[in-house]
PDB file of N, CA and C in Angstrom:
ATOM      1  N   UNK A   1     209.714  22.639 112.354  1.00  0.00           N
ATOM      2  CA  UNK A   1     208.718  22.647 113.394  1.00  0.00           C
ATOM      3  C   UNK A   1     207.341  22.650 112.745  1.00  0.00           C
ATOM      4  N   UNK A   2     206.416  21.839 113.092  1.00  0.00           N
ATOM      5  CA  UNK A   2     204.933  21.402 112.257  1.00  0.00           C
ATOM      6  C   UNK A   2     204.490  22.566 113.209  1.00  0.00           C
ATOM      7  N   UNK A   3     203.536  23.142 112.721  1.00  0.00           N
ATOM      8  CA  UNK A   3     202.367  24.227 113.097  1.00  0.00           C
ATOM      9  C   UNK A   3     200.976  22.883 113.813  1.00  0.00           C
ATOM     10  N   UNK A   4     201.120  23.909 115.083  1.00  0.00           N
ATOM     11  CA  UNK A   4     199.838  23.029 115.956  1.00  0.00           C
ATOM     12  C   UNK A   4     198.948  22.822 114.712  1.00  0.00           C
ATOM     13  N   UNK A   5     198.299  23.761 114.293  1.00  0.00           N
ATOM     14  CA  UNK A   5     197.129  23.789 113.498  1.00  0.00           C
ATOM     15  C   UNK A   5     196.985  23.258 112.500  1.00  0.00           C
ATOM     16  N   UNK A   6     198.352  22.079 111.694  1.00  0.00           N
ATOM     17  CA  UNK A   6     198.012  21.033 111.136  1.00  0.00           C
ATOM     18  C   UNK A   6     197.973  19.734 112.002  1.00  0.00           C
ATOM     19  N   UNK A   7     198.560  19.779 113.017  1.00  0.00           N
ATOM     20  CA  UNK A   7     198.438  18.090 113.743  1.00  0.00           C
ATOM     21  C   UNK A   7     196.582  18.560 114.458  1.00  0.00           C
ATOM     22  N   UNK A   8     196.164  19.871 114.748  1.00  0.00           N
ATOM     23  CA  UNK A   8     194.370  19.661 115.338  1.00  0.00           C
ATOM     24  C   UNK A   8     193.513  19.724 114.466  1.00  0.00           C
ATOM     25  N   UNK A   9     194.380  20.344 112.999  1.00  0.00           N
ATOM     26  CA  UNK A   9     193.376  20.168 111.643  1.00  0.00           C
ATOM     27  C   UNK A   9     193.157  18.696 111.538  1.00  0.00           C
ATOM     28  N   UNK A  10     194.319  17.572 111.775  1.00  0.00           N
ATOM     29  CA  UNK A  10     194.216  16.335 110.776  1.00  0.00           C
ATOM     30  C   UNK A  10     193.367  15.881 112.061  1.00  0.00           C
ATOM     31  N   UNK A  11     193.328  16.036 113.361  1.00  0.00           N
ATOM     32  CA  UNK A  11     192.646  15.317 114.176  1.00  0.00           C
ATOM     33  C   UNK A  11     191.565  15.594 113.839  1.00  0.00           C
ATOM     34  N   UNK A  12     190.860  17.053 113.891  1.00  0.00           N
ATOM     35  CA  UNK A  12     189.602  17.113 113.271  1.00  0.00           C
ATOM     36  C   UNK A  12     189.183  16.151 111.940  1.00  0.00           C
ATOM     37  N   UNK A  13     189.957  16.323 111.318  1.00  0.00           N
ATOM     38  CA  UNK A  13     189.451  15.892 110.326  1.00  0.00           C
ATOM     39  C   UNK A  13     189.483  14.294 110.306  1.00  0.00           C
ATOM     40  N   UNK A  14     189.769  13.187 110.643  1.00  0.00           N
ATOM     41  CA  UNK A  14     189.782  12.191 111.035  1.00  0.00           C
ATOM     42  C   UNK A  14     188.466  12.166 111.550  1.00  0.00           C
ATOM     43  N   UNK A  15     188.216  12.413 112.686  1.00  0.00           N
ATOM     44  CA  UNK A  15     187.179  12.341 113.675  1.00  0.00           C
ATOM     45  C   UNK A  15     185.525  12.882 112.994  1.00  0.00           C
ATOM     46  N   UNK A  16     186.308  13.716 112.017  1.00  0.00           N
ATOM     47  CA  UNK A  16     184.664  13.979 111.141  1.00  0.00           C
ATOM     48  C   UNK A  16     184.462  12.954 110.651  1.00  0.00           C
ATOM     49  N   UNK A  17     185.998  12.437 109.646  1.00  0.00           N
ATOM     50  CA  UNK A  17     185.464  11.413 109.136  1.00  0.00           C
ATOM     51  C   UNK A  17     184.733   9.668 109.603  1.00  0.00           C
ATOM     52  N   UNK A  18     185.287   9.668 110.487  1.00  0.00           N
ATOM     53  CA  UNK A  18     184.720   8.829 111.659  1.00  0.00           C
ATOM     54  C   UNK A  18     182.958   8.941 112.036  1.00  0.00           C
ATOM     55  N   UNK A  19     182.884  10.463 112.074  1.00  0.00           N
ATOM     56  CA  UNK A  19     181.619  10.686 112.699  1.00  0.00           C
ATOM     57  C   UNK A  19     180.766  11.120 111.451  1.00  0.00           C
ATOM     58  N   UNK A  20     181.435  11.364 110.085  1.00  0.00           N
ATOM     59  CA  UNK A  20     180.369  11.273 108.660  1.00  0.00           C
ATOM     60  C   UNK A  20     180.484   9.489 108.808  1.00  0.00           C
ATOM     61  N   UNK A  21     181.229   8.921 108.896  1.00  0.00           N
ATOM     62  CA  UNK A  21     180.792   7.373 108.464  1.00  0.00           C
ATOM     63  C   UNK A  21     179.805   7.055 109.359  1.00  0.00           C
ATOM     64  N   UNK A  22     179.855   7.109 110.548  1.00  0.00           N
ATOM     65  CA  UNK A  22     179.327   6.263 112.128  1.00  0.00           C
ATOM     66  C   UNK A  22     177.868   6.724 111.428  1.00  0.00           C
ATOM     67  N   UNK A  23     177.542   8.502 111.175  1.00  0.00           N
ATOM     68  CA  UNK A  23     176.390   8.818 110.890  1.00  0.00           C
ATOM     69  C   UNK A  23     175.929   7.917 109.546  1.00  0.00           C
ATOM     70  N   UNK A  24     176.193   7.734 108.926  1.00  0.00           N
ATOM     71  CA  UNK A  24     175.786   7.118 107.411  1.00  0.00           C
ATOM     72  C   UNK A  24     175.736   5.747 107.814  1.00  0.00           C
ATOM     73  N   UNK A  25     176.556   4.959 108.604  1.00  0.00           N
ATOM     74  CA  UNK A  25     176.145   3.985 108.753  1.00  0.00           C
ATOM     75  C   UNK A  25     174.904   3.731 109.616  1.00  0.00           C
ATOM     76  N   UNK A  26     174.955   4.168 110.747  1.00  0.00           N
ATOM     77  CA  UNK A  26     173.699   4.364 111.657  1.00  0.00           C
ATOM     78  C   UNK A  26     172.285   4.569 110.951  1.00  0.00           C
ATOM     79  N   UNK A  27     172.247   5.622 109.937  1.00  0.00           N
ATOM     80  CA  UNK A  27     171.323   6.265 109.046  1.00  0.00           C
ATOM     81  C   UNK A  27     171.262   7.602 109.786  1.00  0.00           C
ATOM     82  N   UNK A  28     171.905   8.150 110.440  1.00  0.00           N
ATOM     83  CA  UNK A  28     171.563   9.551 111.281  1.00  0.00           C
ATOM     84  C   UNK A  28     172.177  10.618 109.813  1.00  0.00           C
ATOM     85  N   UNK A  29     171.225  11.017 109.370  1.00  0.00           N
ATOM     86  CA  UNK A  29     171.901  11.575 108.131  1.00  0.00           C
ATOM     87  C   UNK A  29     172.586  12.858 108.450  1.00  0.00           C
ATOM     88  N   UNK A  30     171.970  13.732 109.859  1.00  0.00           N
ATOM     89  CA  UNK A  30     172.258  15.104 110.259  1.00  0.00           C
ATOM     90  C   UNK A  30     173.942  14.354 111.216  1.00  0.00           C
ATOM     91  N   UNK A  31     174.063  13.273 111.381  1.00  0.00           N
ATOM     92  CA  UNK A  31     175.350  13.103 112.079  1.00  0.00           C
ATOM     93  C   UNK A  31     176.266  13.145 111.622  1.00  0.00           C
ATOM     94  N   UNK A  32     175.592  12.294 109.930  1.00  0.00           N
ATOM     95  CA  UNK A  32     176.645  12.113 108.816  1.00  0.00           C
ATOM     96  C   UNK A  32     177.568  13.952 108.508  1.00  0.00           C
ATOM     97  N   UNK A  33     176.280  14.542 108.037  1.00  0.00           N
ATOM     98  CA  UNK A  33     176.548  15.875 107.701  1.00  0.00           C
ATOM     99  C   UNK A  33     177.154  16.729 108.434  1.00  0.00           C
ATOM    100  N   UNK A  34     177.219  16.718 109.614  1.00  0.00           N
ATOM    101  CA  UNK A  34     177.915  17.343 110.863  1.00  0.00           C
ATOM    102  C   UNK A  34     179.526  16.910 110.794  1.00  0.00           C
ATOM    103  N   UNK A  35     179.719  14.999 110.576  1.00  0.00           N
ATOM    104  CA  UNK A  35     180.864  14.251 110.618  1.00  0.00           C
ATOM    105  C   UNK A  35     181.847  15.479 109.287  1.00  0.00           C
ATOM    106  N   UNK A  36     180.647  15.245 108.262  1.00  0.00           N
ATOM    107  CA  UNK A  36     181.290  15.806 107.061  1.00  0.00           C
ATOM    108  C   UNK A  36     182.195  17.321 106.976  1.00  0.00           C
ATOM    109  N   UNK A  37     181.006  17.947 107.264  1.00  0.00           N
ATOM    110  CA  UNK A  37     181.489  19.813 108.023  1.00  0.00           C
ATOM    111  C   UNK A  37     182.313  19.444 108.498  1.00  0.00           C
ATOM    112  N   UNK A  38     182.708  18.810 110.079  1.00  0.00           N
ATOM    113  CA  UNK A  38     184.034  18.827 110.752  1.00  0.00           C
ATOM    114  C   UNK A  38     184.871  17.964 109.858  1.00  0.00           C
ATOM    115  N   UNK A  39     185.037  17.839 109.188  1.00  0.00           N
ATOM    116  CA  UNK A  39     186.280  16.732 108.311  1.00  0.00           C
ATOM    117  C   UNK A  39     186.739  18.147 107.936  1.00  0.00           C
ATOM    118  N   UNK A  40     185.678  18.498 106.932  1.00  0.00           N
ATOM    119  CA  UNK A  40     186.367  19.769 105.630  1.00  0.00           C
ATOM    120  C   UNK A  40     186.910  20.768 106.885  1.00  0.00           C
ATOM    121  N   UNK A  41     186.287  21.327 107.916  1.00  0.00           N
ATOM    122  CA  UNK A  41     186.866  22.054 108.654  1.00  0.00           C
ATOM    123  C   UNK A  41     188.235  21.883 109.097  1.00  0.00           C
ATOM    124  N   UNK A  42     188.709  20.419 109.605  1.00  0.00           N
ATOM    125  CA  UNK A  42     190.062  19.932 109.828  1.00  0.00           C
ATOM    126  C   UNK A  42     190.938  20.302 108.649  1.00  0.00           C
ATOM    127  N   UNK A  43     190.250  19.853 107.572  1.00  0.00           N
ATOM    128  CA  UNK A  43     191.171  20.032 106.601  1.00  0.00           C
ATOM    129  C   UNK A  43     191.569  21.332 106.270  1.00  0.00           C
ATOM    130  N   UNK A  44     190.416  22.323 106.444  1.00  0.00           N
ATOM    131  CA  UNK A  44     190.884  23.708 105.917  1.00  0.00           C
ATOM    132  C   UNK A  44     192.184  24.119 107.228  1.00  0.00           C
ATOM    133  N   UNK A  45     191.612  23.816 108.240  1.00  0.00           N
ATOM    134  CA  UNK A  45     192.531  24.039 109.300  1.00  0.00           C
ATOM    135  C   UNK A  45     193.895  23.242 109.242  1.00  0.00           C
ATOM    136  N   UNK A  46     194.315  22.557 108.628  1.00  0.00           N
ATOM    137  CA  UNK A  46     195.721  21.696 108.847  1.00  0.00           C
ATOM    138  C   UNK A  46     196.057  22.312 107.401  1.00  0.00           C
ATOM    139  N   UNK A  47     195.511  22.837 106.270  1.00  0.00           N
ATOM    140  CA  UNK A  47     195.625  23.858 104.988  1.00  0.00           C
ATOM    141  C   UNK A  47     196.388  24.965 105.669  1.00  0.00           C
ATOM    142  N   UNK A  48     195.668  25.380 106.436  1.00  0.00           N
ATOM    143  CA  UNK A  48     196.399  26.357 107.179  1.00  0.00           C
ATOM    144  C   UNK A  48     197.746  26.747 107.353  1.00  0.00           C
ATOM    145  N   UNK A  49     197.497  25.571 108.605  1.00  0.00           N
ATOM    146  CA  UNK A  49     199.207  24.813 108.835  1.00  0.00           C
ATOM    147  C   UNK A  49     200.339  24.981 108.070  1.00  0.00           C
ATOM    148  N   UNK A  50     199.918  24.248 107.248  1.00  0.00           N
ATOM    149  CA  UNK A  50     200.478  23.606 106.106  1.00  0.00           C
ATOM    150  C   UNK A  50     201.394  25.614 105.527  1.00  0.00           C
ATOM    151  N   UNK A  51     200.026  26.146 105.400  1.00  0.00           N
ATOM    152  CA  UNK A  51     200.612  27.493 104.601  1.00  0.00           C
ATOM    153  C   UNK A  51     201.601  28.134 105.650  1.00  0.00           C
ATOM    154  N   UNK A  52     201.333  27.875 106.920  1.00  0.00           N
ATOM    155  CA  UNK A  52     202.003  28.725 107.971  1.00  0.00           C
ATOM    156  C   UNK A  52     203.533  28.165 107.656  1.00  0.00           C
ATOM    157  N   UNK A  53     204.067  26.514 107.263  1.00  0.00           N
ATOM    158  CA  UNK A  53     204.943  25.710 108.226  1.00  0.00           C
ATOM    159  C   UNK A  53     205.956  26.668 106.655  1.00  0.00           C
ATOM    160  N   UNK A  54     205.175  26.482 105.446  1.00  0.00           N
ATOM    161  CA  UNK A  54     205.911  27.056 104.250  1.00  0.00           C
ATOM    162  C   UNK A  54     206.353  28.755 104.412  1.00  0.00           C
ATOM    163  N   UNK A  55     205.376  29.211 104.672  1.00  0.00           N
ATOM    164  CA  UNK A  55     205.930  30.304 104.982  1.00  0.00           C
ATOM    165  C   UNK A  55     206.950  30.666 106.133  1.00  0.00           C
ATOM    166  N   UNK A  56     206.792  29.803 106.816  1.00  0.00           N
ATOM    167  CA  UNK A  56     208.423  30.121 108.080  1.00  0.00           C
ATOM    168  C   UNK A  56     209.556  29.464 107.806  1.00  0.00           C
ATOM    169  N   UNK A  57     209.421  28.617 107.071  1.00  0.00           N
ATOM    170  CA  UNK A  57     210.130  27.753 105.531  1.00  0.00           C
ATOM    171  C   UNK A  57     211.123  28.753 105.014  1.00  0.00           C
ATOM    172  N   UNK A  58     210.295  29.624 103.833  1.00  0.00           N
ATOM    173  CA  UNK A  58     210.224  30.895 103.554  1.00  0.00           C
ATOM    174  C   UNK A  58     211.236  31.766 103.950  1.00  0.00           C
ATOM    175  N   UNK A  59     211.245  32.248 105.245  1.00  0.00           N
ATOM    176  CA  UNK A  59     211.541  33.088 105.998  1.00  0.00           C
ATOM    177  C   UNK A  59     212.519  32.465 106.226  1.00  0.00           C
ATOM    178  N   UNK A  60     212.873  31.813 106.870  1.00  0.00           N
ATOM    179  CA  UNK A  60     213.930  31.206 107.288  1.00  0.00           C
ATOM    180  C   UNK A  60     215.123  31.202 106.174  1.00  0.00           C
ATOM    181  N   UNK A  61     214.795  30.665 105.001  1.00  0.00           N
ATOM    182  CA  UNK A  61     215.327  30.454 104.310  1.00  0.00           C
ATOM    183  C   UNK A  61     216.174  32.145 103.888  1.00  0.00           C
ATOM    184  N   UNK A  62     215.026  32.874 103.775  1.00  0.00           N
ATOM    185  CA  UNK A  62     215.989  34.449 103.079  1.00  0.00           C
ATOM    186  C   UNK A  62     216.321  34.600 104.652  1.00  0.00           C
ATOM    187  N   UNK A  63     216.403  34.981 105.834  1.00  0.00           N
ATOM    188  CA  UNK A  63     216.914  35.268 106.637  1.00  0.00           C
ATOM    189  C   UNK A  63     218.295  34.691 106.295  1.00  0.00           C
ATOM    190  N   UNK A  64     218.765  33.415 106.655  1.00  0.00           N
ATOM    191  CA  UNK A  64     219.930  33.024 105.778  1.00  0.00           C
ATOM    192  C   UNK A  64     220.687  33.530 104.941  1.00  0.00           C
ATOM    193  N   UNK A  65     219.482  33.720 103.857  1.00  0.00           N
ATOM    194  CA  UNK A  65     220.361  34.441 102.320  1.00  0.00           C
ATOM    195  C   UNK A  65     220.992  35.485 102.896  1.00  0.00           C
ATOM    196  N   UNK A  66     220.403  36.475 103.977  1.00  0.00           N
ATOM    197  CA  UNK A  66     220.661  37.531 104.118  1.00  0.00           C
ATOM    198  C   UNK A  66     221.649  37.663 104.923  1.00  0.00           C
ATOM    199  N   UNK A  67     222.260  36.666 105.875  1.00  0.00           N
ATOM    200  CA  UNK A  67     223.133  36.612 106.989  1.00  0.00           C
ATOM    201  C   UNK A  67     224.530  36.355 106.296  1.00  0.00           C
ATOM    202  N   UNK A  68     224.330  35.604 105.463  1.00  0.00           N
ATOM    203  CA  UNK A  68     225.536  34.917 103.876  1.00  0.00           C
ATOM    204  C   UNK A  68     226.143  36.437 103.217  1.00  0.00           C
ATOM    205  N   UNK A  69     224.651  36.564 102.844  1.00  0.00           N
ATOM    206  CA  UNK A  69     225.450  38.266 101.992  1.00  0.00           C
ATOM    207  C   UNK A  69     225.851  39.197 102.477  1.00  0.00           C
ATOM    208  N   UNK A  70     225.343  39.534 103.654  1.00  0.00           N
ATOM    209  CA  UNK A  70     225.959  40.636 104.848  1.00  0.00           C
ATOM    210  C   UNK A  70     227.378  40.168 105.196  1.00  0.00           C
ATOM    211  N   UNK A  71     227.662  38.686 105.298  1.00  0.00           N
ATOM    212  CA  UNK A  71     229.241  37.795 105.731  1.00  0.00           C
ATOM    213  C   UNK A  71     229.781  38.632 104.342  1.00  0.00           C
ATOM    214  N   UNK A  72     229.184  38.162 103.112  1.00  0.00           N
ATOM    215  CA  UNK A  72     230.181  38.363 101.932  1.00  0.00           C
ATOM    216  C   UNK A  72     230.657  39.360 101.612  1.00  0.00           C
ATOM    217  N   UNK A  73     229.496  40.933 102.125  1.00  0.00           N
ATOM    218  CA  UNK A  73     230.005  41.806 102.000  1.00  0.00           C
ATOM    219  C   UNK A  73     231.045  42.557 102.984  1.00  0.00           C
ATOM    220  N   UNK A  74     230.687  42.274 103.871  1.00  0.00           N
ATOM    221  CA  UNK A  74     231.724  42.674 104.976  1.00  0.00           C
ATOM    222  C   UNK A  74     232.971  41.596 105.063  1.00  0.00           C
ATOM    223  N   UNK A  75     233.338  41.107 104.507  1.00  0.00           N
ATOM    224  CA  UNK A  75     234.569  40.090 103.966  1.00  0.00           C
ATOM    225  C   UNK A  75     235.176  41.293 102.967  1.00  0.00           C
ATOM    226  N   UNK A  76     234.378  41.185 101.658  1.00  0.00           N
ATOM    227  CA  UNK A  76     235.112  42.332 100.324  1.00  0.00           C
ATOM    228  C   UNK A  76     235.269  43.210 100.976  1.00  0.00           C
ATOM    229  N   UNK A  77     234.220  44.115 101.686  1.00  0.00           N
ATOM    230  CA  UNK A  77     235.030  45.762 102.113  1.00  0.00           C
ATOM    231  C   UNK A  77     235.900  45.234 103.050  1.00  0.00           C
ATOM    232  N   UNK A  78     236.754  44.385 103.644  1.00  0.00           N
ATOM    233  CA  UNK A  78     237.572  44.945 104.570  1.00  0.00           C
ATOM    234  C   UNK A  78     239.329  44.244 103.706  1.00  0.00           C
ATOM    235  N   UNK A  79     238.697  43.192 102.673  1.00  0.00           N
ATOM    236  CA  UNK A  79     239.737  42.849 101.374  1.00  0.00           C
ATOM    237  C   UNK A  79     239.859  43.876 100.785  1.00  0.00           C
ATOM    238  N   UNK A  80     238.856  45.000 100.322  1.00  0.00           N
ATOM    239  CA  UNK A  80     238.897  46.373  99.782  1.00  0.00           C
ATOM    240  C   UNK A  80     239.826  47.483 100.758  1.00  0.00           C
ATOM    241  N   UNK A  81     239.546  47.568 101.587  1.00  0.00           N
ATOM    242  CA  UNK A  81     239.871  48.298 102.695  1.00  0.00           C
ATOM    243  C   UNK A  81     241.499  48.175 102.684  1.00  0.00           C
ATOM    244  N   UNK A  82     241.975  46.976 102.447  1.00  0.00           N
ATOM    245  CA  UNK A  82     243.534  46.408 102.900  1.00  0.00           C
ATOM    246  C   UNK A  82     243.877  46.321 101.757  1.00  0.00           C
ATOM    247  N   UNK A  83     243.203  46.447 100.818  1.00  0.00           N
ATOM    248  CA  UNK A  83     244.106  46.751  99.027  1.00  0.00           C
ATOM    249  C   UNK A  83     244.390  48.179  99.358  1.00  0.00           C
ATOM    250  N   UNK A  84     243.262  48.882  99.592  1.00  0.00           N
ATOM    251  CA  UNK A  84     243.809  50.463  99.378  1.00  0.00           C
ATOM    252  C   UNK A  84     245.256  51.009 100.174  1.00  0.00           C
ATOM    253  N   UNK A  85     244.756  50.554 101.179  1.00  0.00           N
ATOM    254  CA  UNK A  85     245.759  50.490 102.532  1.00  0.00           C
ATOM    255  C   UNK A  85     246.835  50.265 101.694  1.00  0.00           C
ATOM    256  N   UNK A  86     247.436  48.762 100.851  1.00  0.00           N
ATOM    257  CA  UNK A  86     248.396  48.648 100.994  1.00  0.00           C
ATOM    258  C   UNK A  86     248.948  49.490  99.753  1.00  0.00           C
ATOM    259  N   UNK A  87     247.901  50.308  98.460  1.00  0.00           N
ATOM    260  CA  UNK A  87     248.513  50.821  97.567  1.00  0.00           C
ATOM    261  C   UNK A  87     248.943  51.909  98.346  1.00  0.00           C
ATOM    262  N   UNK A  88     248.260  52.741  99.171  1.00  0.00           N
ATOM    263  CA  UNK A  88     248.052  54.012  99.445  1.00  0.00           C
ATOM    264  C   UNK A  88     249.948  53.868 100.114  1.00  0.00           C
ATOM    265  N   UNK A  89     250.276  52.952 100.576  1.00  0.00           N
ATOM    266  CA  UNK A  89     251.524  52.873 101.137  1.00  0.00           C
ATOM    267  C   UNK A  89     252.577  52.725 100.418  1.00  0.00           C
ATOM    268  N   UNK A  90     252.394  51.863  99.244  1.00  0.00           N
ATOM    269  CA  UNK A  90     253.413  51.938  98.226  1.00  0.00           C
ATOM    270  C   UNK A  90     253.654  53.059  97.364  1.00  0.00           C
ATOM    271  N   UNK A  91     252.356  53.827  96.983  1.00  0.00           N
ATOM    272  CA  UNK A  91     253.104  54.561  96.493  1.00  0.00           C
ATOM    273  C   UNK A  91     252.004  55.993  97.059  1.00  0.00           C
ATOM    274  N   UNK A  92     252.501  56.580  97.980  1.00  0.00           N
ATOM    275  CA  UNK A  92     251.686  57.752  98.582  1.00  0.00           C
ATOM    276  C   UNK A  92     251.407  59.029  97.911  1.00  0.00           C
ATOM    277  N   UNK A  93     252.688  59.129  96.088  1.00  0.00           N
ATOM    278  CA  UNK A  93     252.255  60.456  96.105  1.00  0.00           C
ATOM    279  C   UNK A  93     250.751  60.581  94.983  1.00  0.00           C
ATOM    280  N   UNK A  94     251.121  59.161  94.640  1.00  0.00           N
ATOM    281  CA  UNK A  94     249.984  58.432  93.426  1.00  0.00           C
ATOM    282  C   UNK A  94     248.511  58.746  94.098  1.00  0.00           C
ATOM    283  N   UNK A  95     248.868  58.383  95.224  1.00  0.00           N
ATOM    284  CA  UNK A  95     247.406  58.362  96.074  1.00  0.00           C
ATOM    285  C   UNK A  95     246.986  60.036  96.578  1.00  0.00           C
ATOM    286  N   UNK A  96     247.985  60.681  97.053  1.00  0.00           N
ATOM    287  CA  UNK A  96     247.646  62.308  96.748  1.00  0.00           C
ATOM    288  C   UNK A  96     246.918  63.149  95.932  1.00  0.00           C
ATOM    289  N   UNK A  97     247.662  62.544  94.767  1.00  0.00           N
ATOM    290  CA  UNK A  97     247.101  63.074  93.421  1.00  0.00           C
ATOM    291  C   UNK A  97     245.563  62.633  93.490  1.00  0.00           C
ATOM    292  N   UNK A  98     245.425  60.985  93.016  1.00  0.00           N
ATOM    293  CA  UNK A  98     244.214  60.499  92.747  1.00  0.00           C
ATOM    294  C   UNK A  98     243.310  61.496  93.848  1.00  0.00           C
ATOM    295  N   UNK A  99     243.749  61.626  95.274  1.00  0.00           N
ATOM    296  CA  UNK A  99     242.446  62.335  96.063  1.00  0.00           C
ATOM    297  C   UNK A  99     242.174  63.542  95.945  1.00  0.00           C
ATOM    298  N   UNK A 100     242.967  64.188  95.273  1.00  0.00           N
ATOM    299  CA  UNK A 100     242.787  65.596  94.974  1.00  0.00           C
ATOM    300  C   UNK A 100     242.126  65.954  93.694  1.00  0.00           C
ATOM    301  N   UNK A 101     242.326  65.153  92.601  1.00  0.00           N
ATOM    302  CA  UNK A 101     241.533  64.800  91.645  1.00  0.00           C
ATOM    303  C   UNK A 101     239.715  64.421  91.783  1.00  0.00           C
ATOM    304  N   UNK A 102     239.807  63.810  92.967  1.00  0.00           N
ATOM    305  CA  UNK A 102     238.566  62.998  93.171  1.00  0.00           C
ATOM    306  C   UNK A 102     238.280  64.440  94.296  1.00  0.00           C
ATOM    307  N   UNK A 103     238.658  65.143  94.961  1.00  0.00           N
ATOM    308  CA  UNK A 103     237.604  66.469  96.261  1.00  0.00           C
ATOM    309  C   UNK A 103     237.678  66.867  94.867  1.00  0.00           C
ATOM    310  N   UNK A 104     238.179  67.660  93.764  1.00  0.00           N
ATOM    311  CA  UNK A 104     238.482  68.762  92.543  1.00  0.00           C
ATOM    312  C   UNK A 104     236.531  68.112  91.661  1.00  0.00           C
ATOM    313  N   UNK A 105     237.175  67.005  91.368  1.00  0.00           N
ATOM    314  CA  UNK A 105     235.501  66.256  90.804  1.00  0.00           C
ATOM    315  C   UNK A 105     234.941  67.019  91.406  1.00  0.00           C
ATOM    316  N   UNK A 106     234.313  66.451  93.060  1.00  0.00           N
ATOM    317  CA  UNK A 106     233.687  66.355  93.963  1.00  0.00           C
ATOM    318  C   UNK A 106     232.875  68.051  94.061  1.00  0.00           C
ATOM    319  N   UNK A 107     234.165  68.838  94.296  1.00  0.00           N
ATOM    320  CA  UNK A 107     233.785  70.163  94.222  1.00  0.00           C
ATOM    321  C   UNK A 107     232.960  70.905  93.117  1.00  0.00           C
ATOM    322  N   UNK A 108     233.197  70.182  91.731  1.00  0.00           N
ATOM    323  CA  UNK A 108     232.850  70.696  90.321  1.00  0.00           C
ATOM    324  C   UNK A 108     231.020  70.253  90.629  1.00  0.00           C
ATOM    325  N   UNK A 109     231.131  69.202  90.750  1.00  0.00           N
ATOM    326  CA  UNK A 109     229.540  68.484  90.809  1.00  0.00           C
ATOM    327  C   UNK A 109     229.114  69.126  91.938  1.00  0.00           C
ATOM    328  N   UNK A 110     229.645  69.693  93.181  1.00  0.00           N
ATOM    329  CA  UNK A 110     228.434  70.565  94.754  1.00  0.00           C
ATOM    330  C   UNK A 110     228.396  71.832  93.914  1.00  0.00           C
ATOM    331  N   UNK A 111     229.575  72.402  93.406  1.00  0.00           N
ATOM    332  CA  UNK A 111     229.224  74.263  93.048  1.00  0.00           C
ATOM    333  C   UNK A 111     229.220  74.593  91.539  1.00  0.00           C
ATOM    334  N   UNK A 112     229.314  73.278  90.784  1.00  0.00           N
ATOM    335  CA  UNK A 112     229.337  73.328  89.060  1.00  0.00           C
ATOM    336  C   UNK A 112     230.516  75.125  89.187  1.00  0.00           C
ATOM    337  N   UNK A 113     229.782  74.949  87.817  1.00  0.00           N
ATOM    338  CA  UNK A 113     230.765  75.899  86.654  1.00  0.00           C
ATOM    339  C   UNK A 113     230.233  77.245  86.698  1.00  0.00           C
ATOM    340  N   UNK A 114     230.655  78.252  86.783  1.00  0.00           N
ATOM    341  CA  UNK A 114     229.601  79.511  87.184  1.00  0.00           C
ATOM    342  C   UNK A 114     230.572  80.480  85.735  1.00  0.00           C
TER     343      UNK A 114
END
């Protein structure tokens, strides 16, 4: 999607340039100079644009990244989720142990060693 403010920058700026020539040709030198101002003005204004259309560019683009990696991760944890699941079932007393091992950690690191 083009940003208004480069299609009324380039019109400006056209139309200066139109109205710096018309003046220079005429000899109206203050018409010329006026034509001129509104050119550079168009241009800074469709510059603008231009920065706006990149930056939603930009955006767009990591919004994406971010919709991809949120998919990828919530894919692995629930592949994670259904590994454990299926060890925790094969062999249940393996998995006892390991969790009692892991609150025993758990407990050492909240109340350490006294």
């Amino acid at each position: 999607m083009v940003d208004t403010d480069r299609i009324t920058g380039a019109a400006r700026e056209i139309g200066g340039k139109v109205q710096g020539a018309v003046g220079d040709l005429v000899g109206d030198h203050r018409a010329g100079l006026e034509g001129r101002f509104r050119a550079a003005q168009g241009r800074g204004e469709s510059l603008v644009g231009e920065a706006r259309d990149a930056l939603r560019d930009v955006a767009d683009d990591a919004a994406d990244y971010a919709g991809d990696a949120y998919a990828r991760g919530r894919r692995s944890l629930r592949h994670g989720a259904r590994t454990v699941t299926h060890q925790v079932e094969e062999s249940p007393l393996v998995a006892l142990m390991i969790a009692g091992a892991v609150g025993y950690g758990l407990a050492l690191l909240v109340h350490g060693r006294r």
